[in-house]
C-alpha atoms as a PDB file:
ATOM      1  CA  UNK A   1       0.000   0.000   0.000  1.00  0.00           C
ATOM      2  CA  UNK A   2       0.802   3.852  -0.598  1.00  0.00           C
ATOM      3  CA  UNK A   3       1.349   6.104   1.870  1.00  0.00           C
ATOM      4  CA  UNK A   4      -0.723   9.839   1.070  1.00  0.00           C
ATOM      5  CA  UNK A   5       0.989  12.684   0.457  1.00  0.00           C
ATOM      6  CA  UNK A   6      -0.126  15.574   2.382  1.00  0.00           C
ATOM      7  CA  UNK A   7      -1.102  18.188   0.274  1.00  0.00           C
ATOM      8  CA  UNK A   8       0.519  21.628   1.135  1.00  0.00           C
ATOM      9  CA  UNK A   9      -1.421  23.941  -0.967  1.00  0.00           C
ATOM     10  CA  UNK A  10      -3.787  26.672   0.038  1.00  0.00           C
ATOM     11  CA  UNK A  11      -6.901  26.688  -1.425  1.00  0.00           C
ATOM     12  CA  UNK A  12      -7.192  30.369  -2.519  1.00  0.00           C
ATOM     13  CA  UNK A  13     -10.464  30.733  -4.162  1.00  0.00           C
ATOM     14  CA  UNK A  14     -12.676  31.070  -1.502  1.00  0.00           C
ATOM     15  CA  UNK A  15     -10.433  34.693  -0.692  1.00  0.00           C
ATOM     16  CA  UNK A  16     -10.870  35.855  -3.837  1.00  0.00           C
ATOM     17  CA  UNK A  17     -14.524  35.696  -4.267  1.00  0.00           C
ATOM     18  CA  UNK A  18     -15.058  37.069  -0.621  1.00  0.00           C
ATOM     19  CA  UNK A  19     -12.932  40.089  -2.206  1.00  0.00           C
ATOM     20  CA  UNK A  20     -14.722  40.684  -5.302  1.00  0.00           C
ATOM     21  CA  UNK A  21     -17.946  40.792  -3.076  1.00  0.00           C
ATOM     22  CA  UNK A  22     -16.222  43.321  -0.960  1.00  0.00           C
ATOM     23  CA  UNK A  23     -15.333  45.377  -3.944  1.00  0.00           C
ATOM     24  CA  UNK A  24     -18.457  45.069  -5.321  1.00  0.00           C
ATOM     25  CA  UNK A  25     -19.993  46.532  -2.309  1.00  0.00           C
ATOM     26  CA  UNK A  26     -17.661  49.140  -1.707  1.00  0.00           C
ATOM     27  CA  UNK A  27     -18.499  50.282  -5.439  1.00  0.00           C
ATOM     28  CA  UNK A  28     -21.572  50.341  -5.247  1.00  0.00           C
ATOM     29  CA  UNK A  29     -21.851  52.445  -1.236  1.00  0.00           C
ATOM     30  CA  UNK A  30     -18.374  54.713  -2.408  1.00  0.00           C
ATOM     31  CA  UNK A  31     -21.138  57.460  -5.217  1.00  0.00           C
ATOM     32  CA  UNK A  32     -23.848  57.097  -1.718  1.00  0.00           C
ATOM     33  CA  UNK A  33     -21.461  58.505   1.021  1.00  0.00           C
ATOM     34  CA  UNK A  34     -21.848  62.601   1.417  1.00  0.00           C
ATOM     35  CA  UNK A  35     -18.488  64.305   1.130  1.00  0.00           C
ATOM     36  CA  UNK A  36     -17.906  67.832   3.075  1.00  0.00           C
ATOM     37  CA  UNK A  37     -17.324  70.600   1.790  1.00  0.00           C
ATOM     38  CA  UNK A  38     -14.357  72.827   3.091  1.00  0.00           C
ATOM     39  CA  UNK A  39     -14.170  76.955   3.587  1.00  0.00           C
ATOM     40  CA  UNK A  40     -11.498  78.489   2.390  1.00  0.00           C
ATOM     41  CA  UNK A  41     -10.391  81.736   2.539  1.00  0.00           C
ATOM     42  CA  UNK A  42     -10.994  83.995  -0.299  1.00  0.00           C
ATOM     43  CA  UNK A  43      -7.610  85.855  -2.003  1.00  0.00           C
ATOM     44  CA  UNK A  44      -9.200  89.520  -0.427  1.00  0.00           C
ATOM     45  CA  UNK A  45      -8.870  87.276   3.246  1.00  0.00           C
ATOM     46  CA  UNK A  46      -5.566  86.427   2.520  1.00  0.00           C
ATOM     47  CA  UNK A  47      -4.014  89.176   0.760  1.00  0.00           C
ATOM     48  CA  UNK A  48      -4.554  91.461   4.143  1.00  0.00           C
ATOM     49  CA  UNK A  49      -1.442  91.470   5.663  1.00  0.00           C
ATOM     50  CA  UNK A  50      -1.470  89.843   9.742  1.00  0.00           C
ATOM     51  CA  UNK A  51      -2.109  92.475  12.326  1.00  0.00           C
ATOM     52  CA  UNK A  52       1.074  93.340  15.028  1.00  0.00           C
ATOM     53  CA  UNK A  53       0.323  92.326  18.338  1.00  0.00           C
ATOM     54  CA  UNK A  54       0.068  94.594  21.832  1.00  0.00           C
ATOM     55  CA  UNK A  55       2.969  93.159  23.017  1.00  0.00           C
ATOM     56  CA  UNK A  56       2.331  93.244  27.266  1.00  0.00           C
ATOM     57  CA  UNK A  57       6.308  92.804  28.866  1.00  0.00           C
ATOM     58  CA  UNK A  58       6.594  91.830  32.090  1.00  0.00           C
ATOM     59  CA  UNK A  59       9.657  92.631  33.859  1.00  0.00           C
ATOM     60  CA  UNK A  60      11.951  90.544  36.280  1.00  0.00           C
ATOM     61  CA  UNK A  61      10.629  92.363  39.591  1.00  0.00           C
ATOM     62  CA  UNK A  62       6.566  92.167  38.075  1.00  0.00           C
ATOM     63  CA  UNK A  63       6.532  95.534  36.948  1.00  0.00           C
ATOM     64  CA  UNK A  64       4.439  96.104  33.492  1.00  0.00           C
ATOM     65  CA  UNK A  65       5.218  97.893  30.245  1.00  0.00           C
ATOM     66  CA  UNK A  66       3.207  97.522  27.222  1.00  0.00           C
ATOM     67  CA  UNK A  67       4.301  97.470  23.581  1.00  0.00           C
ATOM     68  CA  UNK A  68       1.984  98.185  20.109  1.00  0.00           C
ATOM     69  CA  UNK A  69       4.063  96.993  17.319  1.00  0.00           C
ATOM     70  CA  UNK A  70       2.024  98.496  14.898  1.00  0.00           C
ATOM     71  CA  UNK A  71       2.460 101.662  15.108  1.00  0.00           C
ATOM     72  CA  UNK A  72       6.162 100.578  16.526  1.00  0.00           C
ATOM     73  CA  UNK A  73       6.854 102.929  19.707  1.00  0.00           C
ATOM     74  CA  UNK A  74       8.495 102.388  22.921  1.00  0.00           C
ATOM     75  CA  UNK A  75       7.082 100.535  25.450  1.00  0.00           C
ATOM     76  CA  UNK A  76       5.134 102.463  28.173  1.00  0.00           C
ATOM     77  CA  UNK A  77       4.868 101.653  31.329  1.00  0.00           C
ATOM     78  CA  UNK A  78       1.608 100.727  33.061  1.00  0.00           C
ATOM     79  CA  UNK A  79      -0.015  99.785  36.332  1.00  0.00           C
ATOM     80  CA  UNK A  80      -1.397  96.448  36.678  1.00  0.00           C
ATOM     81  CA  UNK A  81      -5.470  98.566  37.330  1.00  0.00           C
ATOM     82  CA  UNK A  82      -4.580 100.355  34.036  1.00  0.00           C
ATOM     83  CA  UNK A  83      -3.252  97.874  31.845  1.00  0.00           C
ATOM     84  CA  UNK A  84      -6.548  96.121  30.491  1.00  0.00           C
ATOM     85  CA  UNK A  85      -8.143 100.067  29.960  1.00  0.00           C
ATOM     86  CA  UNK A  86      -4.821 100.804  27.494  1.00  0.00           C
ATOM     87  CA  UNK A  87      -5.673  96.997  25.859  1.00  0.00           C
ATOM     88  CA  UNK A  88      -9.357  97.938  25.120  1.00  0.00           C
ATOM     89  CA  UNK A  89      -8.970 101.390  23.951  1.00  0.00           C
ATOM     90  CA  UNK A  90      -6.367  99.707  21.402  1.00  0.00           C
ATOM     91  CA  UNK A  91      -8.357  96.965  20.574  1.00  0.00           C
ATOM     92  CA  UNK A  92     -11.330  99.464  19.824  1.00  0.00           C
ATOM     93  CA  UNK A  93     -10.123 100.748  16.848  1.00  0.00           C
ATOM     94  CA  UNK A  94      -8.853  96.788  15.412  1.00  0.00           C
ATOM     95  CA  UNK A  95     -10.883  94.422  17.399  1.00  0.00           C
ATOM     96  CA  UNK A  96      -8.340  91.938  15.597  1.00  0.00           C
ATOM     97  CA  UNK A  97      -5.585  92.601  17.345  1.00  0.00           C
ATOM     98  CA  UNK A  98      -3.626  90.241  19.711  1.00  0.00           C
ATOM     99  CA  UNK A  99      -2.135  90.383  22.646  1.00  0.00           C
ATOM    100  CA  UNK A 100       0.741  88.833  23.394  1.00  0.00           C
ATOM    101  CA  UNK A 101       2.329  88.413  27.219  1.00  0.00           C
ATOM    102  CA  UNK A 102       6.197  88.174  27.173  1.00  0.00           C
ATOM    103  CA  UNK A 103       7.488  87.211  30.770  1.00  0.00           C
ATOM    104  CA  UNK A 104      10.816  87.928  32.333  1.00  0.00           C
ATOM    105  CA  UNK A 105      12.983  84.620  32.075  1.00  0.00           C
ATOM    106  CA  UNK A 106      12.851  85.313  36.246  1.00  0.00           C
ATOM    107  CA  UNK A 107       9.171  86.024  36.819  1.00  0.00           C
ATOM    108  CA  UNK A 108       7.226  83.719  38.768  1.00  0.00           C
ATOM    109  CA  UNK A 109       5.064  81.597  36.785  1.00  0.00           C
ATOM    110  CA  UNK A 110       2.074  82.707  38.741  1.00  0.00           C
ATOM    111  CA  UNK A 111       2.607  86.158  37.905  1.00  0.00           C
ATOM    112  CA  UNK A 112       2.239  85.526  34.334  1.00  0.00           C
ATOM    113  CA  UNK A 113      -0.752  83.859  34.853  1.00  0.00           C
ATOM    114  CA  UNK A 114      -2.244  86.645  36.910  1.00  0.00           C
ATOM    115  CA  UNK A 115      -1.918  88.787  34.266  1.00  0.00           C
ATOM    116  CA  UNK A 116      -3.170  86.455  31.664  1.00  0.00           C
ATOM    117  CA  UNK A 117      -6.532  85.869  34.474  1.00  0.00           C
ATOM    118  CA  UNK A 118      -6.823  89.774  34.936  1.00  0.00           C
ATOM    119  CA  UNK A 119      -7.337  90.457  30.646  1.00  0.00           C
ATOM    120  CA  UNK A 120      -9.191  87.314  29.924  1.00  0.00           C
ATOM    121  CA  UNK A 121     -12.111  88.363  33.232  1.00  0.00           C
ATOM    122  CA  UNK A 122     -11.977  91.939  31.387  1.00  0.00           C
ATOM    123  CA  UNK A 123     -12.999  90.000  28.235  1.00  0.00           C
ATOM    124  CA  UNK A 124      -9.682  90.965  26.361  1.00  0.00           C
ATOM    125  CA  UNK A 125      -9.539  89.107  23.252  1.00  0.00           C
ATOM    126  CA  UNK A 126      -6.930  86.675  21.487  1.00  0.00           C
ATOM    127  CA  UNK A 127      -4.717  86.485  24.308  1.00  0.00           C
ATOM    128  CA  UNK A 128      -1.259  84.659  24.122  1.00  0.00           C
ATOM    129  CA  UNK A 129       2.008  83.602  25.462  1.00  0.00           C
ATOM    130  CA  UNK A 130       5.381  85.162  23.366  1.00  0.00           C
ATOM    131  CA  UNK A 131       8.082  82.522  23.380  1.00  0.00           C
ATOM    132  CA  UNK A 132      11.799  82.512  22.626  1.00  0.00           C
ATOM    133  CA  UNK A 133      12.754  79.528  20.454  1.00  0.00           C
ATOM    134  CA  UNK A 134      16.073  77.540  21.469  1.00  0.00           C
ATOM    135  CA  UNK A 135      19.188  78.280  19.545  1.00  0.00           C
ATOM    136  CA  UNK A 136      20.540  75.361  17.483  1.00  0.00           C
ATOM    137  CA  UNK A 137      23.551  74.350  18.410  1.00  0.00           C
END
């Protein structure tokens, strides 16, 4: 008597009509699906050039100055009571604007934030942190 071989071979028909009934379905669902539409801006949007922030400096010993660097002055030196008055009035005539806190490498942390707390409760708009990026080396 003969010994059986055992067969090694994969019987791959039984994948390849499961994936033409897959494609088949995915053809026929893929005109169904909604797609979404995207907003772009228009080229008058983009062509205006990006505002220059109110830059608001706060110093090593907590002490205030603010900067506009739009119309490019020096900075002037406010009280912390004053300070969200000066950001209004400027933010009156371009609602736009930003303002941008830049803290003392030596400030406390929680100073920062008490400024940051003080403009947002006096509904200041676009408020944000100015960084200095890391030299390469």
């Amino acid at each position: 008597m003969r010994k059986r071989k055992l067969m090694n071979e994969i019987n791959v028909v039984p994948y390849i009509d499961v994936m033409l009934v897959l494609l088949v379905i995915f053809m026929v669902t893929a005109p169904m699906i909604q797609t979404g539409s995207v907003d772009l801006p228009t080229v008058g949007k983009s062509s205006q050039p990006p505002v220059a922030p109110l830059e608001v400096i706060i110093k090593a010993d907590a002490s205030l100055a603010l900067r506009d660097r739009a119309k490019g002055g020096p900075e002037q030196v406010v009280t912390h009571a004053d300070l969200a008055a000066r950001i209004k009035q400027a933010q009156a005539a371009n609602p736009q604007q930003p303002v941008l806190i830049a803290g003392d490498r030596n400030v406390k942390y929680e100073v920062v934030l008490g400024v940051m707390d003080e403009l947002q409760r006096q509904q200041v708009a676009r408020i944000g942190l100015l960084v200095q990026p890391v030299a390469a080396k």
